[in-house]
N, C-alpha and C. Protein backbone atom coordinates (compact mmCIF):
# COMPACT_ATOMS: atom_id res chain seq x y z
N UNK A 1 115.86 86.70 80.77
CA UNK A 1 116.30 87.45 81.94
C UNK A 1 115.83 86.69 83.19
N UNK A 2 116.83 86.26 84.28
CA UNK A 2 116.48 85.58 84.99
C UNK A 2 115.48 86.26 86.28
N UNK A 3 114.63 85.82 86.81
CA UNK A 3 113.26 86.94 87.76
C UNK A 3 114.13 87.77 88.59
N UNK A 4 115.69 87.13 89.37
CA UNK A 4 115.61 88.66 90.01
C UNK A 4 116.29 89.75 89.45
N UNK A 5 117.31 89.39 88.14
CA UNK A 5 117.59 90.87 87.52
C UNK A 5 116.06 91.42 86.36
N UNK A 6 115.05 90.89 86.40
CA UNK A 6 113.96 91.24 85.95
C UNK A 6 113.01 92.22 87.22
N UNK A 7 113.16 91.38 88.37
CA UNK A 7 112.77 92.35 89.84
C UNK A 7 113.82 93.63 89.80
N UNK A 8 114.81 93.67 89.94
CA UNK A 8 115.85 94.73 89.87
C UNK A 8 115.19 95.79 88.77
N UNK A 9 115.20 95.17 87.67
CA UNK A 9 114.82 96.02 86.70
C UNK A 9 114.24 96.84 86.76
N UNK A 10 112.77 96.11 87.37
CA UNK A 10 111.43 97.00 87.55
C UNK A 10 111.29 97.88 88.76
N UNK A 11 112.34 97.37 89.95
CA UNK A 11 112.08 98.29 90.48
C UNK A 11 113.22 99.62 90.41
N UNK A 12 114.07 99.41 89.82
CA UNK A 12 114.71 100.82 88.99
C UNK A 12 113.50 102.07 88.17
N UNK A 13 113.21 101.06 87.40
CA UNK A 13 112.22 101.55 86.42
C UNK A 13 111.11 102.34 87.57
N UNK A 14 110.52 101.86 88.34
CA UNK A 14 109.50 102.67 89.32
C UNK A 14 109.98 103.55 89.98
N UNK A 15 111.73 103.18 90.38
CA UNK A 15 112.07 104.29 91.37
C UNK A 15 112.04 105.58 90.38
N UNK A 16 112.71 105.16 89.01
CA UNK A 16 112.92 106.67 87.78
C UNK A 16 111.59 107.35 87.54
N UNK A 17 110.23 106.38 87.63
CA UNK A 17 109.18 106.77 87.21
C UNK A 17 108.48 107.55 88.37
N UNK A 18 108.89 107.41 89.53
CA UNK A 18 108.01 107.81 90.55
C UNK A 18 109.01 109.16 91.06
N UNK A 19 110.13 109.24 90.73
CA UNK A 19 110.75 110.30 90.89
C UNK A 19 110.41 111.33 89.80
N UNK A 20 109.84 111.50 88.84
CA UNK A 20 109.52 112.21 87.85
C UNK A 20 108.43 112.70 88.73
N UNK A 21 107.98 112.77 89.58
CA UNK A 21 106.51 113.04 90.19
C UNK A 21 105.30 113.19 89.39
N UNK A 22 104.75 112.11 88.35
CA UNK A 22 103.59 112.17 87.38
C UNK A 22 103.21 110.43 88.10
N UNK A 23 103.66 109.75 89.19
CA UNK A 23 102.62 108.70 89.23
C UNK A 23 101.67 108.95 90.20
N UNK A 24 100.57 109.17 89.98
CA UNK A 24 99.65 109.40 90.77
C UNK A 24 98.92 108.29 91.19
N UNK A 25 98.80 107.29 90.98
CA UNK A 25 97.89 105.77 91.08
C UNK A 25 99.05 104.70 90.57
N UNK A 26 98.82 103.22 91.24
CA UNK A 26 99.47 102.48 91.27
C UNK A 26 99.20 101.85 89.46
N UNK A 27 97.89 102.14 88.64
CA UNK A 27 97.51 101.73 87.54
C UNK A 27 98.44 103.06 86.93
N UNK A 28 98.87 104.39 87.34
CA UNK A 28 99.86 104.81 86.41
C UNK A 28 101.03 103.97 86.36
N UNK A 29 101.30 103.64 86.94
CA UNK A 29 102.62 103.12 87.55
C UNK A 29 103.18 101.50 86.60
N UNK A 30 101.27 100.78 86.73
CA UNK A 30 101.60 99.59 85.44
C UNK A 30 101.40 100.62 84.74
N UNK A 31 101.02 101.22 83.95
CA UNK A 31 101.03 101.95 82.28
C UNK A 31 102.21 102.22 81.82
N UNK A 32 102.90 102.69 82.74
CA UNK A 32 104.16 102.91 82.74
C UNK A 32 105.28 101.97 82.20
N UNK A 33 105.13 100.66 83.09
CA UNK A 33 105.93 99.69 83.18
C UNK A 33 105.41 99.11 82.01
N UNK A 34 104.16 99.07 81.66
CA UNK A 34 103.79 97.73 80.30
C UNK A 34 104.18 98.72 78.99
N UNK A 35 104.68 100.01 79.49
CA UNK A 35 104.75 100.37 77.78
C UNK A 35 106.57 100.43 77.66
N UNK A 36 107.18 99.67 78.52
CA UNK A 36 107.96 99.45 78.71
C UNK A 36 108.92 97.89 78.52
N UNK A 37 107.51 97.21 78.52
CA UNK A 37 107.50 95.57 77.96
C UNK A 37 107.29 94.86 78.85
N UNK A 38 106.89 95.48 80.73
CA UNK A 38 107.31 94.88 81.86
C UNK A 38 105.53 94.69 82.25
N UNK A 39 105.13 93.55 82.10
CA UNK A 39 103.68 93.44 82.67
C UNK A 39 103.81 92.90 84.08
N UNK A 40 103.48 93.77 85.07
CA UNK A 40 103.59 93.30 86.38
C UNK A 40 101.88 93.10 86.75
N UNK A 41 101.54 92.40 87.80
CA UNK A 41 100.52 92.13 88.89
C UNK A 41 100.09 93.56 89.64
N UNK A 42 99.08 93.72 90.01
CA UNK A 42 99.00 94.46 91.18
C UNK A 42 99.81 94.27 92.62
N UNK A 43 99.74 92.86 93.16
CA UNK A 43 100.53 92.06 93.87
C UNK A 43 101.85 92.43 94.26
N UNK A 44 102.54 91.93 92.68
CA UNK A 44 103.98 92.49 92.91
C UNK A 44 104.70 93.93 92.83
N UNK A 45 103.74 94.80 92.45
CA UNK A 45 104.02 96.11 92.34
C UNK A 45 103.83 96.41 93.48
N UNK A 46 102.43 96.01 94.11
CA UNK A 46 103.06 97.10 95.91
C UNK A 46 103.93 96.13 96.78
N UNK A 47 104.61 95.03 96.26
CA UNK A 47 105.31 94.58 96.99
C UNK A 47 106.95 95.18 96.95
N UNK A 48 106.98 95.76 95.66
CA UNK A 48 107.91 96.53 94.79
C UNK A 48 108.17 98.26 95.47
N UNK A 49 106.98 98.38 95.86
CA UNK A 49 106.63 99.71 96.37
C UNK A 49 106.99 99.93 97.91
N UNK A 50 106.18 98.51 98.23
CA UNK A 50 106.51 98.68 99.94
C UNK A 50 108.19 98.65 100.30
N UNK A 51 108.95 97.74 99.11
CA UNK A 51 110.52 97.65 99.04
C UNK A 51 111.06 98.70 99.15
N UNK A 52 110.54 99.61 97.86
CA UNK A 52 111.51 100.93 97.48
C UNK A 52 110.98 101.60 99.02
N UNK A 53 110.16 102.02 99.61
CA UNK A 53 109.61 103.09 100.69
C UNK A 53 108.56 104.14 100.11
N UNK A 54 108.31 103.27 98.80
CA UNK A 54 107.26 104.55 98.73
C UNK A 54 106.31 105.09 99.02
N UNK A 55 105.51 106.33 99.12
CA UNK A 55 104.82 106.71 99.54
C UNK A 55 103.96 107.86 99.19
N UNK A 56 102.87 108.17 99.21
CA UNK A 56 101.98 109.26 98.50
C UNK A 56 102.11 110.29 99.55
N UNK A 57 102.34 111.51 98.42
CA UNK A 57 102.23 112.46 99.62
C UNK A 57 101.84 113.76 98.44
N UNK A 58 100.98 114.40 98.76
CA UNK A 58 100.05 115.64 97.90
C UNK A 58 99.72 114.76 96.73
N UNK A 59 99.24 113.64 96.57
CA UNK A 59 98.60 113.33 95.38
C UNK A 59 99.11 112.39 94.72
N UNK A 60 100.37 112.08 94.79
CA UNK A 60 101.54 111.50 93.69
C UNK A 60 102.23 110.87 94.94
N UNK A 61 103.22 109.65 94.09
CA UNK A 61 103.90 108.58 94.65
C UNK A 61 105.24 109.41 94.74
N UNK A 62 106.08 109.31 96.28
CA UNK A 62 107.82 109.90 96.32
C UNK A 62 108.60 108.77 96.91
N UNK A 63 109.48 109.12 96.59
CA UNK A 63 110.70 108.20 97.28
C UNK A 63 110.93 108.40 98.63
N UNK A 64 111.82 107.47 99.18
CA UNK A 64 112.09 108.09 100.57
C UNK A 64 112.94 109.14 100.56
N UNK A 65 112.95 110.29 101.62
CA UNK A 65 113.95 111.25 101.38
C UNK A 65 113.47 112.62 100.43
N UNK A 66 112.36 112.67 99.66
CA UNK A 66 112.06 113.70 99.45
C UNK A 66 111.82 115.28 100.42
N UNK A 67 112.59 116.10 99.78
CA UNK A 67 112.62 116.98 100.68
C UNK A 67 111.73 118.12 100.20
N UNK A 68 109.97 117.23 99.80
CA UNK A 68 109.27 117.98 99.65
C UNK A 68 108.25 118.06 100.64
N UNK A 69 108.80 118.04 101.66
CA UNK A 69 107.73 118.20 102.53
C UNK A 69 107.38 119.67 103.22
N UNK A 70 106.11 119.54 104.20
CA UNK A 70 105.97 120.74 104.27
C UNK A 70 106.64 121.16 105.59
N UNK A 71 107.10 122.72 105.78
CA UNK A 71 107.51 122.87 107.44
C UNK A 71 106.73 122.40 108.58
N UNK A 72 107.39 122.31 109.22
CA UNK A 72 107.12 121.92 110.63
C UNK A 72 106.67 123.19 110.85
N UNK A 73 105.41 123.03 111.59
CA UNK A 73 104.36 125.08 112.13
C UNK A 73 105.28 124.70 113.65
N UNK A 74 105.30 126.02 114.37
CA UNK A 74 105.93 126.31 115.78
C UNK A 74 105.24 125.14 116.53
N UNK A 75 106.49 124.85 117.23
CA UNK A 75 106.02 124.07 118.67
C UNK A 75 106.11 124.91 120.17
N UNK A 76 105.42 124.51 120.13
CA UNK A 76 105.38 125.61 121.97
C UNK A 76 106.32 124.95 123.38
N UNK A 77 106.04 123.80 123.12
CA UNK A 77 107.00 123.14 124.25
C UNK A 77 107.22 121.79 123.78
N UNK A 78 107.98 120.83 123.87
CA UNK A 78 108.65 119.42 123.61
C UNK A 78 108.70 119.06 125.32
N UNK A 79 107.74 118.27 125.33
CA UNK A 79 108.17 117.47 127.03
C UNK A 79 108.33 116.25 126.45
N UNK A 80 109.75 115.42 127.20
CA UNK A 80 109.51 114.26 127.51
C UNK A 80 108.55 113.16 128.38
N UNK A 81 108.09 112.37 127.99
CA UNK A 81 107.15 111.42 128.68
C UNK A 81 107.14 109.98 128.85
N UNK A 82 108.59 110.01 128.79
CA UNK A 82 109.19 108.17 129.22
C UNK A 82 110.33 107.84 128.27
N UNK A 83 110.80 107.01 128.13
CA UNK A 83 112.13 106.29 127.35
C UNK A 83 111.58 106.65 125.52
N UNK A 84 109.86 106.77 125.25
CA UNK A 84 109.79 106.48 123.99
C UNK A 84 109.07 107.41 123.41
N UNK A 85 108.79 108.50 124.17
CA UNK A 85 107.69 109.26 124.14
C UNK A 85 108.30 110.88 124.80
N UNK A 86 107.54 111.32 123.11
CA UNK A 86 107.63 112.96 123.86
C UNK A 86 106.06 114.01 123.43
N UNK A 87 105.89 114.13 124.13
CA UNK A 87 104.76 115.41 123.97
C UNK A 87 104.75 116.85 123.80
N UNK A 88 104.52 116.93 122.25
CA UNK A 88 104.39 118.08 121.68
C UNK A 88 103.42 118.73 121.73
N UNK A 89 103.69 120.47 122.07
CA UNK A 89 102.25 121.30 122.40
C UNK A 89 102.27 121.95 121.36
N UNK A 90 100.86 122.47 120.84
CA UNK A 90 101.56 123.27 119.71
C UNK A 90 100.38 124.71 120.32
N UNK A 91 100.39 125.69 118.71
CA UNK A 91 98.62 126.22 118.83
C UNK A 91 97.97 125.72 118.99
N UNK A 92 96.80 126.51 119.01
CA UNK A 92 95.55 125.73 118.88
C UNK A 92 95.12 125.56 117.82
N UNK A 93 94.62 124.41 117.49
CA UNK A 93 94.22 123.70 116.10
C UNK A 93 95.46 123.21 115.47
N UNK A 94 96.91 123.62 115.49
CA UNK A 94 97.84 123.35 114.56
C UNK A 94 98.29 121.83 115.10
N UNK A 95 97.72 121.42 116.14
CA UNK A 95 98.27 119.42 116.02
C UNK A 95 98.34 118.46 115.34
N UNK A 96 97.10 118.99 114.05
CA UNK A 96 97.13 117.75 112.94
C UNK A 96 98.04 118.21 112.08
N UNK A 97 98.22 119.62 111.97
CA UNK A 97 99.45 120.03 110.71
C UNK A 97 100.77 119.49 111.08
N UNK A 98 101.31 119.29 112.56
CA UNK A 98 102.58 118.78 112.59
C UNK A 98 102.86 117.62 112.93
N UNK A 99 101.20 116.76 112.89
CA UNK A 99 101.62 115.73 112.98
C UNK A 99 101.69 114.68 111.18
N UNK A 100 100.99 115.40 110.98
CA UNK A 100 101.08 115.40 109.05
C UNK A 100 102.70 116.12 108.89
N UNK A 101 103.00 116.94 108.85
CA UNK A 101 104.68 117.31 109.20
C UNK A 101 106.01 116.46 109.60
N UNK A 102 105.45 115.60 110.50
CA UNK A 102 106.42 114.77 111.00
C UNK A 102 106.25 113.42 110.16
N UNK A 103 104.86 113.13 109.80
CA UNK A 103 105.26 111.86 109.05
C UNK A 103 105.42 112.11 107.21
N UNK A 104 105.67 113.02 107.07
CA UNK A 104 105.80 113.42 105.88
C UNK A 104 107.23 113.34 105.75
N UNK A 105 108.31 113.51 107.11
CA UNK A 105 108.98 113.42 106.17
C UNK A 105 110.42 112.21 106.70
N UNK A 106 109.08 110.78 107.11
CA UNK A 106 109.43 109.33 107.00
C UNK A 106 111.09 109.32 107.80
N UNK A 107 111.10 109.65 109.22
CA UNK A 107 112.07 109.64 109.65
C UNK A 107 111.88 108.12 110.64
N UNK A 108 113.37 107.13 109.97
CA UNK A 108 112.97 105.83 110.63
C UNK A 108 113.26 106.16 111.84
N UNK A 109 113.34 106.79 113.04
CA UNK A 109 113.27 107.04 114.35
C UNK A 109 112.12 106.94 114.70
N UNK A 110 110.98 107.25 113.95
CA UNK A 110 109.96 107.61 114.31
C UNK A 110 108.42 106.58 113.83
């Protein structure tokens, strides 16, 4: 098998495996692949990873586009603050929940 339908391969194989939501660690992820016949590197697996978009989110590895994220808590006001920038008010205390909110759910605008 020539390396890049062998690259293709594997990263099929990670996208199927990481969509099952059971990879929790990048060493699940080889266990996975070597009982599969595919012995990868550490190396090339998060290079494989950084490809697909993946990303940990509650514990376990998702794809891009999972629509398991959590709601967005109320915003109180949206001001703009230049060409690139907007400032969100929220409650009090709730700023880290929506800002964990917003990158949860990997919007390339942002």
């Amino acid at each position: 098998m020539t390396k890049h339908r062998n690259t293709a391969r594997r990263r099929r194989l990670i996208a199927r495996f990481v969509s099952s939501g059971k990879i929790r660690t990048q060493q699940d992820l080889q266990r996975a692949l070597a009982d599969r016949g595919l012995r990868v590197t550490q190396s090339s697996l998060s290079r494989d990873m950084a490809q697909l978009g993946l990303a940990k989110m509650r514990g376990a590895y998702t794809t891009p586009g999972t629509t398991d994220a959590r709601p967005l808590p109320p915003l109180l006001q949206v001001d703009p603050a230049g060409p690139n920038l907007l400032v969100l008010k929220t409650l009090p205390g709730m700023a880290p929940s929506v800002a964990v909110a917003i990158d949860e759910r990997r919007l390339p605008q942002i």
